[in-house]
C-alpha atoms as a PDB file:
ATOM      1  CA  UNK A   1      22.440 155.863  29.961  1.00  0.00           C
ATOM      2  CA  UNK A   2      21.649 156.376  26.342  1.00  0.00           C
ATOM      3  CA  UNK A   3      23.380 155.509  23.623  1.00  0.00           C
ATOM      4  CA  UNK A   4      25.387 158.540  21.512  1.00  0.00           C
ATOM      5  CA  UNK A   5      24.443 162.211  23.133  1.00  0.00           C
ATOM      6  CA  UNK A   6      22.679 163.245  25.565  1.00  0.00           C
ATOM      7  CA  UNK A   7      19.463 164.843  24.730  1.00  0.00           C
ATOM      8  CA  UNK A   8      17.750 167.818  26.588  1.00  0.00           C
ATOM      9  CA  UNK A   9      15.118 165.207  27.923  1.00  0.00           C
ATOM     10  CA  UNK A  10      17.737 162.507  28.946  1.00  0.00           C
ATOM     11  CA  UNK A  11      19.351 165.882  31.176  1.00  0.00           C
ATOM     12  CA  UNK A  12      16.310 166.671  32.703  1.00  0.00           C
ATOM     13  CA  UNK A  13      14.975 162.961  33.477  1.00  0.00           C
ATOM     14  CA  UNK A  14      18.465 162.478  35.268  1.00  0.00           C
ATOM     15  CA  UNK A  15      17.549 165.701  37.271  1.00  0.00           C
ATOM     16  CA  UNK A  16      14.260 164.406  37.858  1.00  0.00           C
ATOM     17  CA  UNK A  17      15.590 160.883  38.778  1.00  0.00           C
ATOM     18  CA  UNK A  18      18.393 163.093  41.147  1.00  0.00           C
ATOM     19  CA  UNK A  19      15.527 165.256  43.033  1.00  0.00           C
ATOM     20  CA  UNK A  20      13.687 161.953  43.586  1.00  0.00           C
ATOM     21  CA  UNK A  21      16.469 160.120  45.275  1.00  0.00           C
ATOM     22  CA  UNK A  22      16.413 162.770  48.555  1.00  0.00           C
ATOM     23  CA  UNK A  23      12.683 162.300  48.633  1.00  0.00           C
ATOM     24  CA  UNK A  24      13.422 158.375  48.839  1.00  0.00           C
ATOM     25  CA  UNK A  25      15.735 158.638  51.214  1.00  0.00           C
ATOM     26  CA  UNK A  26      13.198 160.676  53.202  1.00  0.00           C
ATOM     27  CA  UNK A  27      10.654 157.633  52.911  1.00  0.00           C
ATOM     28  CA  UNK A  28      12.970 155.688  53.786  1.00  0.00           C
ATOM     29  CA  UNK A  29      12.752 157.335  56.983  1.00  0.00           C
ATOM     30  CA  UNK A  30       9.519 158.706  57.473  1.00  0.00           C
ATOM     31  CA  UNK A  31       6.722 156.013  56.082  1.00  0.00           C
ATOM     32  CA  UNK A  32       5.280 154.635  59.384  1.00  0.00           C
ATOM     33  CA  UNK A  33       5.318 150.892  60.112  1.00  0.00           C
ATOM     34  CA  UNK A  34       1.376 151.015  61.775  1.00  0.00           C
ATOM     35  CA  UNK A  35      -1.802 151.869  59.647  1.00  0.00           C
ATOM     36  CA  UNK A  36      -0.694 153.411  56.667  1.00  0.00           C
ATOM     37  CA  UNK A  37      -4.196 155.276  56.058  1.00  0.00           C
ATOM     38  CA  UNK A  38      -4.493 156.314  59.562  1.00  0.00           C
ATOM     39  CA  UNK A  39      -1.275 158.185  59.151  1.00  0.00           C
ATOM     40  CA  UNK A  40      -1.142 159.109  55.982  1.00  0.00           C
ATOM     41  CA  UNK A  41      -5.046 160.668  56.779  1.00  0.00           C
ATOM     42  CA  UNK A  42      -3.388 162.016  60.196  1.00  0.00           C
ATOM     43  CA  UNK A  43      -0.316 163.454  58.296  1.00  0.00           C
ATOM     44  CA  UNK A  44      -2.078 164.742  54.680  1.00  0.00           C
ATOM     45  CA  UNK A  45       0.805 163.339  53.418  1.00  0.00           C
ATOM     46  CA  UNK A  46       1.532 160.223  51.118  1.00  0.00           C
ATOM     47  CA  UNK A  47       4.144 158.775  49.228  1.00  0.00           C
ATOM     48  CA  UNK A  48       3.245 157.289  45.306  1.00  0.00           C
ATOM     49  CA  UNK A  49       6.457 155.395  43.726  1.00  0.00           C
ATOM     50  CA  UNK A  50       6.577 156.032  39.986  1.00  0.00           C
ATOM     51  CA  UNK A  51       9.087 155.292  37.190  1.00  0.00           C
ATOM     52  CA  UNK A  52       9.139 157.629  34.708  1.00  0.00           C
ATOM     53  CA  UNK A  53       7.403 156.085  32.378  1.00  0.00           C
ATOM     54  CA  UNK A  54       4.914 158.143  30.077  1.00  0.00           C
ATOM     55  CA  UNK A  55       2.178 158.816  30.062  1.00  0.00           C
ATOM     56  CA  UNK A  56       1.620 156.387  33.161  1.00  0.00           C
ATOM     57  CA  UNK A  57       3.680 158.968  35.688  1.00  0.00           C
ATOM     58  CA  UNK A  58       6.485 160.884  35.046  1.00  0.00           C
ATOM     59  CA  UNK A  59       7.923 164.294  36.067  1.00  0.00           C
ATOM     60  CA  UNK A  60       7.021 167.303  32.988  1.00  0.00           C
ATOM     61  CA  UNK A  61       8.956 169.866  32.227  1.00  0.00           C
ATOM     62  CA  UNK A  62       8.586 171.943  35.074  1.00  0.00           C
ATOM     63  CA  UNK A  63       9.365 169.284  37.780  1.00  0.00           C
ATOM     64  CA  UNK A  64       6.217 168.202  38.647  1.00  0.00           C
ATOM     65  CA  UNK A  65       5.261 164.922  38.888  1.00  0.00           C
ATOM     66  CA  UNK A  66       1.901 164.045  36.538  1.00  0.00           C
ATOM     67  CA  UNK A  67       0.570 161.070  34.508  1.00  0.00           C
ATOM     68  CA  UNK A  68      -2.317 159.030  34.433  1.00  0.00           C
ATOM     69  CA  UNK A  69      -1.451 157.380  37.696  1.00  0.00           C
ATOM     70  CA  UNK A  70      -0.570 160.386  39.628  1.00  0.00           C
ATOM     71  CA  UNK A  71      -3.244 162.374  38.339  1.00  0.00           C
ATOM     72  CA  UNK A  72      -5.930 159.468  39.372  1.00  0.00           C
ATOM     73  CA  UNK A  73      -4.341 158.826  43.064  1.00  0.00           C
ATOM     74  CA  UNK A  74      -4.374 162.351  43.408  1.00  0.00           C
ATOM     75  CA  UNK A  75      -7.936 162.339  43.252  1.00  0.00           C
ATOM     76  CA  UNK A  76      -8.554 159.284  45.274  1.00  0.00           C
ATOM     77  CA  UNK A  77      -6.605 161.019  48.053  1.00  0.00           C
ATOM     78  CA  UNK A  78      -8.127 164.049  47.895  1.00  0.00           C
ATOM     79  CA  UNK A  79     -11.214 162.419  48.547  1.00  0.00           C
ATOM     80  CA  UNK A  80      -9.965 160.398  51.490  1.00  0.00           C
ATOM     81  CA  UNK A  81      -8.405 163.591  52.644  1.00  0.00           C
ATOM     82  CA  UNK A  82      -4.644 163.183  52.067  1.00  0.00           C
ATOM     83  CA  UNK A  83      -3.823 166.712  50.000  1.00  0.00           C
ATOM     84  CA  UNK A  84      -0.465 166.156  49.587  1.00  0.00           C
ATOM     85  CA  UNK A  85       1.168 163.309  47.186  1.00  0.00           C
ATOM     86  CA  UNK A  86       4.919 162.860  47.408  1.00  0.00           C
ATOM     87  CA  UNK A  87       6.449 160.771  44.638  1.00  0.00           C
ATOM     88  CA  UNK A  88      10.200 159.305  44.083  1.00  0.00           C
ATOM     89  CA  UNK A  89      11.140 157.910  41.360  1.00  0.00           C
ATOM     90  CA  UNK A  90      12.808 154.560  40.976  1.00  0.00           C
ATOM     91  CA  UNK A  91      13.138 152.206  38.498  1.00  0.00           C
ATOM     92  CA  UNK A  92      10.538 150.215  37.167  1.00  0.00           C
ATOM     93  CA  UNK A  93      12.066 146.882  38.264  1.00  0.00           C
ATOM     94  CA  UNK A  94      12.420 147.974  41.458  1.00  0.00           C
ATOM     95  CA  UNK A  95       8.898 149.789  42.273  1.00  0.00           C
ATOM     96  CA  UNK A  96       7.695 147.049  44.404  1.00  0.00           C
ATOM     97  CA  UNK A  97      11.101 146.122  46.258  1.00  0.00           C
ATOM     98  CA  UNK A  98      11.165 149.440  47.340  1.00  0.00           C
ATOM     99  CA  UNK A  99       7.109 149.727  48.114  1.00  0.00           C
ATOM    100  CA  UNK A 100       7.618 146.477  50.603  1.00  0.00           C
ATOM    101  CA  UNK A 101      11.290 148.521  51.681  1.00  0.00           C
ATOM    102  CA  UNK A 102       8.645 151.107  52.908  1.00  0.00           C
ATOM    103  CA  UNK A 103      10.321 153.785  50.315  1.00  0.00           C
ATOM    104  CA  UNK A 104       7.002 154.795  49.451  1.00  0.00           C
ATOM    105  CA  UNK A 105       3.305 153.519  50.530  1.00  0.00           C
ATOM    106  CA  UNK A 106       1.612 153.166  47.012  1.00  0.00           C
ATOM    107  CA  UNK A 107       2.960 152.106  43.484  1.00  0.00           C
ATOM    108  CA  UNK A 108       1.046 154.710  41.096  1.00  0.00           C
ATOM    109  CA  UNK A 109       3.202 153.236  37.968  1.00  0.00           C
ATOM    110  CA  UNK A 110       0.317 152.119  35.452  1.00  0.00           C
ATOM    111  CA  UNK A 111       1.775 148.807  36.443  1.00  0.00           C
ATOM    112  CA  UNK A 112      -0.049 145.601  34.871  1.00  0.00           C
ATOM    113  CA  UNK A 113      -1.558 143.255  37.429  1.00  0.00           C
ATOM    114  CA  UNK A 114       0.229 139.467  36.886  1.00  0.00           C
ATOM    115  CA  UNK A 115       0.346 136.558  39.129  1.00  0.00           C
ATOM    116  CA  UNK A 116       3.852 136.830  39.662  1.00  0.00           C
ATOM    117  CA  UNK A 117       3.734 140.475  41.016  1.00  0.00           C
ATOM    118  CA  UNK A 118       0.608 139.793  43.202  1.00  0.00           C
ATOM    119  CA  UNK A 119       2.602 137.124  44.955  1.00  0.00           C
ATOM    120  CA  UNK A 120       4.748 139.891  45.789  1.00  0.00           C
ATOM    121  CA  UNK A 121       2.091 142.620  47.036  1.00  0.00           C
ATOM    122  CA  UNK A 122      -1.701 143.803  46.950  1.00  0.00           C
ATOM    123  CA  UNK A 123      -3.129 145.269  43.848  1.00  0.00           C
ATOM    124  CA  UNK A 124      -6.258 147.576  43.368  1.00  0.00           C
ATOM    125  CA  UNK A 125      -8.915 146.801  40.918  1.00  0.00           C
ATOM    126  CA  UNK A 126      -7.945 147.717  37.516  1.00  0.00           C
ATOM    127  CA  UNK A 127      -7.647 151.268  36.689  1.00  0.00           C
ATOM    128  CA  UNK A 128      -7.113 150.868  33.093  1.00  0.00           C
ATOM    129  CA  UNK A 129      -6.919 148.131  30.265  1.00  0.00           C
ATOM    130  CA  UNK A 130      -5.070 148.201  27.325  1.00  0.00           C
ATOM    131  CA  UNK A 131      -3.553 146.731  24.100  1.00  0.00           C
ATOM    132  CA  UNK A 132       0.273 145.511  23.361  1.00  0.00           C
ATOM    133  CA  UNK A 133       1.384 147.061  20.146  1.00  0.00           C
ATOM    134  CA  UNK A 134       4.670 147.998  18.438  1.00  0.00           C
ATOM    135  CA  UNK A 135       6.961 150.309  17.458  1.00  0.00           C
ATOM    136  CA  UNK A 136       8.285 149.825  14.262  1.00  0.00           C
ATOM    137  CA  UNK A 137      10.298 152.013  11.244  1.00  0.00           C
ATOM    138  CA  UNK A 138       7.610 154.231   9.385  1.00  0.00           C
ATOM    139  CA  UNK A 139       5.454 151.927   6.718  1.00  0.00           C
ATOM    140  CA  UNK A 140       6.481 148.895   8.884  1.00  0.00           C
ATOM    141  CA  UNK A 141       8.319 147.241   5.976  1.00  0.00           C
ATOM    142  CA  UNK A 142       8.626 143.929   7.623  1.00  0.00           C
ATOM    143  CA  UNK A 143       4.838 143.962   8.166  1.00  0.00           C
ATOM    144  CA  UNK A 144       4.399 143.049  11.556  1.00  0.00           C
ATOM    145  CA  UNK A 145       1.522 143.053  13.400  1.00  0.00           C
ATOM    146  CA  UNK A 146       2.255 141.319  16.709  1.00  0.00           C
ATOM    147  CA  UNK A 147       4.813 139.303  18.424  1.00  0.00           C
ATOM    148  CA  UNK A 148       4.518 135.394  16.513  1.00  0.00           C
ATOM    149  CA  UNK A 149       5.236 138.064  13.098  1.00  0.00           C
ATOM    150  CA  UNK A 150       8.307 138.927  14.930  1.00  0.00           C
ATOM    151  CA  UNK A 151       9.495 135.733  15.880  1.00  0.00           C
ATOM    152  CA  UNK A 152       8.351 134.027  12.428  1.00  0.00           C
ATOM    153  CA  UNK A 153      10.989 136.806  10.632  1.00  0.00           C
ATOM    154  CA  UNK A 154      13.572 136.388  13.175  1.00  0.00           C
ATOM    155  CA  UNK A 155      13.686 139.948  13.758  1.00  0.00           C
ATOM    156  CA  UNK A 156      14.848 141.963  17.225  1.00  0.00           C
ATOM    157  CA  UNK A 157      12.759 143.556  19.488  1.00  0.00           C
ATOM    158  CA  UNK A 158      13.298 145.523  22.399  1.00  0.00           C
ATOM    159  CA  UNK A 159      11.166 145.606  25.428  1.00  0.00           C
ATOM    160  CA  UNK A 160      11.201 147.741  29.118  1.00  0.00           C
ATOM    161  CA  UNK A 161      12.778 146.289  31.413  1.00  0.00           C
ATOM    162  CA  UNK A 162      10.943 145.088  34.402  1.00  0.00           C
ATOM    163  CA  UNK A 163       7.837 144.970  32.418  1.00  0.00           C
ATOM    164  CA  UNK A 164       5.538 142.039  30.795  1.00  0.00           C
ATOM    165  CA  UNK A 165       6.345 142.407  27.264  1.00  0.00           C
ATOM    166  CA  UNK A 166       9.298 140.353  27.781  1.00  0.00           C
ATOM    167  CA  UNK A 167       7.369 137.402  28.552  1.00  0.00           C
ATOM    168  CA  UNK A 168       4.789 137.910  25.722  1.00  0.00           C
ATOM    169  CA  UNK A 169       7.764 138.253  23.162  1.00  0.00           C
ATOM    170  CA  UNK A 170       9.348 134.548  24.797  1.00  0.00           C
ATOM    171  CA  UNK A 171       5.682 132.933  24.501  1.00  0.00           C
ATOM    172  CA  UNK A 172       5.147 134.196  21.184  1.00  0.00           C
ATOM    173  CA  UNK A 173       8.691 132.264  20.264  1.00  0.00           C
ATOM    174  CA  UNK A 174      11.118 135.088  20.061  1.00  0.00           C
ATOM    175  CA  UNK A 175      14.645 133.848  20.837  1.00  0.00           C
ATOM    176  CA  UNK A 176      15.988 135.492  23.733  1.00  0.00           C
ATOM    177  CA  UNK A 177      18.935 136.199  21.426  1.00  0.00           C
ATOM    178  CA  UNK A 178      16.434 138.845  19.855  1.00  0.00           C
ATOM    179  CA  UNK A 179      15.177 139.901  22.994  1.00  0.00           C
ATOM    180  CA  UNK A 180      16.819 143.669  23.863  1.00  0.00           C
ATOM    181  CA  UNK A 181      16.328 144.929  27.521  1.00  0.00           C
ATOM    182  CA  UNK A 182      16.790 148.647  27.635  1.00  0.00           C
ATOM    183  CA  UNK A 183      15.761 150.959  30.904  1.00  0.00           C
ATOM    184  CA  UNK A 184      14.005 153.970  28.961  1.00  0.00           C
ATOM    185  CA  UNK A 185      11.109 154.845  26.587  1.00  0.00           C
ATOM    186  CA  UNK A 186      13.523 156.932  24.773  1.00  0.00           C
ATOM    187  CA  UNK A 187      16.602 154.274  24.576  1.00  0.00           C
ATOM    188  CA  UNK A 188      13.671 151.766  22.925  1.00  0.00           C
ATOM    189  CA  UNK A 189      13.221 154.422  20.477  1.00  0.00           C
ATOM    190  CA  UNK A 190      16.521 155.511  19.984  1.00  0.00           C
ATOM    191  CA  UNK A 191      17.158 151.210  19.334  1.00  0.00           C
ATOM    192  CA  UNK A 192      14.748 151.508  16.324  1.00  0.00           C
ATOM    193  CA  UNK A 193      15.280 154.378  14.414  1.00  0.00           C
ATOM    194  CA  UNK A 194      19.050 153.223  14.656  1.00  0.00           C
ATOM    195  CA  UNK A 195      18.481 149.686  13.411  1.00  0.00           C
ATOM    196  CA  UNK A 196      19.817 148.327  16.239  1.00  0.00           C
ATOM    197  CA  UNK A 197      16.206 146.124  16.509  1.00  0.00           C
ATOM    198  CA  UNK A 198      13.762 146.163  14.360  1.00  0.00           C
ATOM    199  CA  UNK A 199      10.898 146.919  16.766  1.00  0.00           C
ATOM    200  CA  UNK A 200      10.269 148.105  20.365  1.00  0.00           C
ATOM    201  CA  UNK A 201       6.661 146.352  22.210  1.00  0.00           C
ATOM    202  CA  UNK A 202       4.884 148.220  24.916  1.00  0.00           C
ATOM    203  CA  UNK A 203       1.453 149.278  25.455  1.00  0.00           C
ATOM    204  CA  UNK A 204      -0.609 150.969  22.256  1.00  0.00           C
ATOM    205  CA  UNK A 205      -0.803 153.899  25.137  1.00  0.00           C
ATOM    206  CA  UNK A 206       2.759 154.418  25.634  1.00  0.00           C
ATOM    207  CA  UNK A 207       3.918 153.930  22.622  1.00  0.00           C
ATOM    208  CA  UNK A 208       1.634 156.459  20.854  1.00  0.00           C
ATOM    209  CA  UNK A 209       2.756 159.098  23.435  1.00  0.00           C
ATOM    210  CA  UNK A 210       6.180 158.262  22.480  1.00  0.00           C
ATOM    211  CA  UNK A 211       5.472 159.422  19.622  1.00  0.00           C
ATOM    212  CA  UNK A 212       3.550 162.070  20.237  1.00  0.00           C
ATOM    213  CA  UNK A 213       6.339 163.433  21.738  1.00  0.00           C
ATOM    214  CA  UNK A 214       9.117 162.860  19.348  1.00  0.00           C
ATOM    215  CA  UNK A 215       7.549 164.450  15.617  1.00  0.00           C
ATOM    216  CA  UNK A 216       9.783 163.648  12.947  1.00  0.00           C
ATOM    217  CA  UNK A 217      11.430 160.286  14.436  1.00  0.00           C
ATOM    218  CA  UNK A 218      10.592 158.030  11.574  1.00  0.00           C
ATOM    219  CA  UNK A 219       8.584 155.615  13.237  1.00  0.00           C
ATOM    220  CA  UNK A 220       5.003 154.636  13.677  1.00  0.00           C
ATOM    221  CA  UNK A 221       2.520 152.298  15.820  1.00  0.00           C
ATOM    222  CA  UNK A 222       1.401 148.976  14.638  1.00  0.00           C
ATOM    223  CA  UNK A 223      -2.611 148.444  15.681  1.00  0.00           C
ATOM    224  CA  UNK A 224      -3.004 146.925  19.346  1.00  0.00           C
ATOM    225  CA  UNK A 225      -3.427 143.300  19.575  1.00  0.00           C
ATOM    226  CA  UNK A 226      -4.034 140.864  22.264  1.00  0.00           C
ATOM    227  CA  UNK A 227      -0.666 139.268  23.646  1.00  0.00           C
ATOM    228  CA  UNK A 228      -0.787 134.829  23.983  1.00  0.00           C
ATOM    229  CA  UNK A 229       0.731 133.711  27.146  1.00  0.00           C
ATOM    230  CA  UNK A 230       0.554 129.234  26.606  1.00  0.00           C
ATOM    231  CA  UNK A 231      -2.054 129.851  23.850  1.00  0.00           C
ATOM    232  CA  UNK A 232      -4.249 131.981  25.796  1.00  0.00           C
ATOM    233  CA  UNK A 233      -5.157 135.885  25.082  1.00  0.00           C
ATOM    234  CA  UNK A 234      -3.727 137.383  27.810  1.00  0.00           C
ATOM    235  CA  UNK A 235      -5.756 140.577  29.147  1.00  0.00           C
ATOM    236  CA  UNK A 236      -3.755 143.330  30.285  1.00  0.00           C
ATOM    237  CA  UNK A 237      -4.799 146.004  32.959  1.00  0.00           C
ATOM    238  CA  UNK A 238      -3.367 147.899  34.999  1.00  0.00           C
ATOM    239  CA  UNK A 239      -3.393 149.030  39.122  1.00  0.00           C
ATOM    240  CA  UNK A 240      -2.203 150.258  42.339  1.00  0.00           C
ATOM    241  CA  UNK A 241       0.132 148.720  44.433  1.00  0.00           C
ATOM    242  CA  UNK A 242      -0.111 148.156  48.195  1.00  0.00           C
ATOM    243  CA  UNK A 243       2.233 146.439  50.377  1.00  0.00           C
ATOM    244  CA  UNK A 244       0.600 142.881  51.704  1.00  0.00           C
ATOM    245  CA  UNK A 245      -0.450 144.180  54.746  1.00  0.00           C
ATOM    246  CA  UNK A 246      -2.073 147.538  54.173  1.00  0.00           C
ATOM    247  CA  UNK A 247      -5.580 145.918  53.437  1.00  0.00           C
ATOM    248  CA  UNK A 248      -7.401 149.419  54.858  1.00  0.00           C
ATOM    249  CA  UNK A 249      -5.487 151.397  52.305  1.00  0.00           C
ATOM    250  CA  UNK A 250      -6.170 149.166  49.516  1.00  0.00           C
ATOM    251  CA  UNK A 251      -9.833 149.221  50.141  1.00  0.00           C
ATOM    252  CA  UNK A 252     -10.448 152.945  50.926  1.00  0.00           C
ATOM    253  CA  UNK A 253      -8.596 153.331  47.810  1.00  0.00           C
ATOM    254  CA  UNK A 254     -10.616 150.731  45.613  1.00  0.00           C
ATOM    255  CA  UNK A 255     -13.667 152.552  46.773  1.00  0.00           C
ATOM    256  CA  UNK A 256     -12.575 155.938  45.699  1.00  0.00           C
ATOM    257  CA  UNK A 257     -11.795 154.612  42.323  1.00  0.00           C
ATOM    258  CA  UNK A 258     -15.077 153.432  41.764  1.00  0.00           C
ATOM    259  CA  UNK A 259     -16.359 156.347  42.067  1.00  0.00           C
ATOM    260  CA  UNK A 260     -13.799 157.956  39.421  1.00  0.00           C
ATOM    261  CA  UNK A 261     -14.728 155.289  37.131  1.00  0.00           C
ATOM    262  CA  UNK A 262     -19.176 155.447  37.299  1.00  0.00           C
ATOM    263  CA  UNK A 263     -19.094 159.157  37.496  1.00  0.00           C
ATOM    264  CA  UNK A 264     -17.075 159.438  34.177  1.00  0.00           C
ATOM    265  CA  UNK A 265     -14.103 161.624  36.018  1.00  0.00           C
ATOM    266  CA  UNK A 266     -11.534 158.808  35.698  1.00  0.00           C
ATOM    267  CA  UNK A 267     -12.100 159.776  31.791  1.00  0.00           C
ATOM    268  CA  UNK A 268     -11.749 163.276  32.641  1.00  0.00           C
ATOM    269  CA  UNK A 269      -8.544 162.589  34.462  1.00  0.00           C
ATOM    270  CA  UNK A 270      -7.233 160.169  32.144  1.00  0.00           C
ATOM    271  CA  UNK A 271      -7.718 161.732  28.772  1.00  0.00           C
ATOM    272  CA  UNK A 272      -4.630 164.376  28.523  1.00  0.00           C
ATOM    273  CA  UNK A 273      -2.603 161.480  28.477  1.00  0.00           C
ATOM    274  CA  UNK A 274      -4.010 159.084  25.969  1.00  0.00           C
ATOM    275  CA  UNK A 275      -6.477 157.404  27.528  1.00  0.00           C
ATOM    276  CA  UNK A 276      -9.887 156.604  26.280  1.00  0.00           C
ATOM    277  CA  UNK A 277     -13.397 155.084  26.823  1.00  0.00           C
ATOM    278  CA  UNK A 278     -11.760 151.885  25.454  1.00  0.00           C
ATOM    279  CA  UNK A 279      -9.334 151.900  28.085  1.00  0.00           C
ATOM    280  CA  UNK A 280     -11.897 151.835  30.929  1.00  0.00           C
ATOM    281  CA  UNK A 281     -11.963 148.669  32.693  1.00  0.00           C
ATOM    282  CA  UNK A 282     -14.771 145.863  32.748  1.00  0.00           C
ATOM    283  CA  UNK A 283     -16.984 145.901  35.658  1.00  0.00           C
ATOM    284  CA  UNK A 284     -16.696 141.962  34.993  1.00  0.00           C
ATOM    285  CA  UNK A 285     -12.610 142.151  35.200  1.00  0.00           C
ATOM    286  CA  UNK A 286     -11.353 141.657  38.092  1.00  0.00           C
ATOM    287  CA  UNK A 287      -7.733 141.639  40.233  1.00  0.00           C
ATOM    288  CA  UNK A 288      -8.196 138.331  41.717  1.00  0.00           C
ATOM    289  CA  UNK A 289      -9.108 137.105  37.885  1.00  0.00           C
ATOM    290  CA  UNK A 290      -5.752 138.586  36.652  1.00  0.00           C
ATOM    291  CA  UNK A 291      -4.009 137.476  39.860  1.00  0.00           C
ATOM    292  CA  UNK A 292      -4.924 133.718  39.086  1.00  0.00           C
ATOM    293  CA  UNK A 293      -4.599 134.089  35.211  1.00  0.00           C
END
């Protein structure tokens, strides 16, 4: 798992990953092959897929499972009439595998929307946007401020893995050499204030949670900045994910976050975790813009 000792949170996020497994196994079981809104609006009952990833949805300290994601499809169930939100936890990689396994019914991950992954299953319309942005050693002395810095002073970065900061790093000309996959928040972390890389890239959102949550690390956030993918800004936002064929789901759910967004209680909802009026979507963004990007 990590590297060195194990840490109070690396216990309790291998508890939390433990507790989640019988749940999956469960889903495994359980999720019904017809409508999935019929029966999850028969039943109360639905199952979200997250990866403990914070602030997008993770388990706190007292086993619950919370984030931005959770916190918003809770809502958007509630209002559709499903009270009760099951989650298991998987890794990131693997969230939509085991969506289209039937493990769960909805990815509620933060989880940006890319052509590759809509090939693979049905997004909602963007729940948030956001910026790519760094973690570096406190007074960033190698200056960076995005990804070509990094791959103009040769230096190592580590990214999630599963996630699209892997890509921006190889478009922006990082070697893969100087690429470092690790499978936690906290391992990315760990990586920089050891010197093992220089810097970690994630979302400005993430990262300053990270932080947030570890006072005294010795490391700070670089200013968000727009990622290139071939020369063009790439815009990232996140969504939902549906499996291919639940069409109803997606667009009972689209509806309901609609209304989260115009009324202002997506804000409401979002805020505790780090989210702001900037991260609000576009009305003029759409899925099936970032779907053909």
């Amino acid at each position: 798992m990590a590297h060195g000792e194990w840490t109070r949170r690396d216990l309790f996020k291998w508890s939390a990953f433990a507790g989640a497994a019988v749940v999956t196994l469960a889903a495994c079981e359980s999720t019904s092959s017809g409508d999935t809104l019929k029966t999850a609006q028969d039943s109360k009952t639905i199952k979200i897929g997250i990866a403990n990833e914070s602030p997008y949805g993770f388990a706190d300290s007292s086993g619950k499972t919370t984030g931005e994601a959770p916190e918003v499809a809770k809502a958007v169930f509630k209002a559709l009439g499903i009270d009760n939100v099951q989650a298991s936890v998987v890794p990131f990689d693997q969230l939509i595998p085991a969506l289209n396994a039937k493990q769960f019914d909805v990815v509620s991950a933060g989880m940006n929307i890319t052509p590759e992954r809509c090939k693979a299953a049905l997004f909602s319309n963007p729940d948030y946007s956001a910026m790519t942005a760094l973690l570096v050693p406190a007074g960033n002395p190698q200056g960076v401020k995005t990804l070509q810095d990094v791959a103009a002073k040769g230096l190592n970065v580590a990214v999630l893995s599963g996630a699209v900061e892997k890509g921006y790093a190889t478009d922006a000309g990082v070697p893969e050499g100087n690429i470092t996959t690790l499978d936690t928040q906290d391992n990315m972390l760990r990586s920089v204030t050891a010197g093992r890389v220089y810097c970690a890239a994630l979302t400005d959102i993430s990262l300053k949670w990270l932080v947030k949550q570890n006072p005294g690390s010795g490391v700070e956030v670089t200013e968000g900045f727009t990622p290139v993918d071939k020369g063009k800004p790439v815009v990232s936002a996140g969504g939902f994910v549906f499996r291919k064929d639940d069409t109803s789901l997606q667009q009972a759910f689209n509806t309901q976050l609609a209304n989260l967004h115009s009324s202002g209680q997506w804000l409401t909802i979002a805020s505790p975790f780090g989210f702001t009026e900037a991260n609000v979507p576009s009305p003029s963004l759409t899925t099936e813009q970032l779907c053909a990007a």
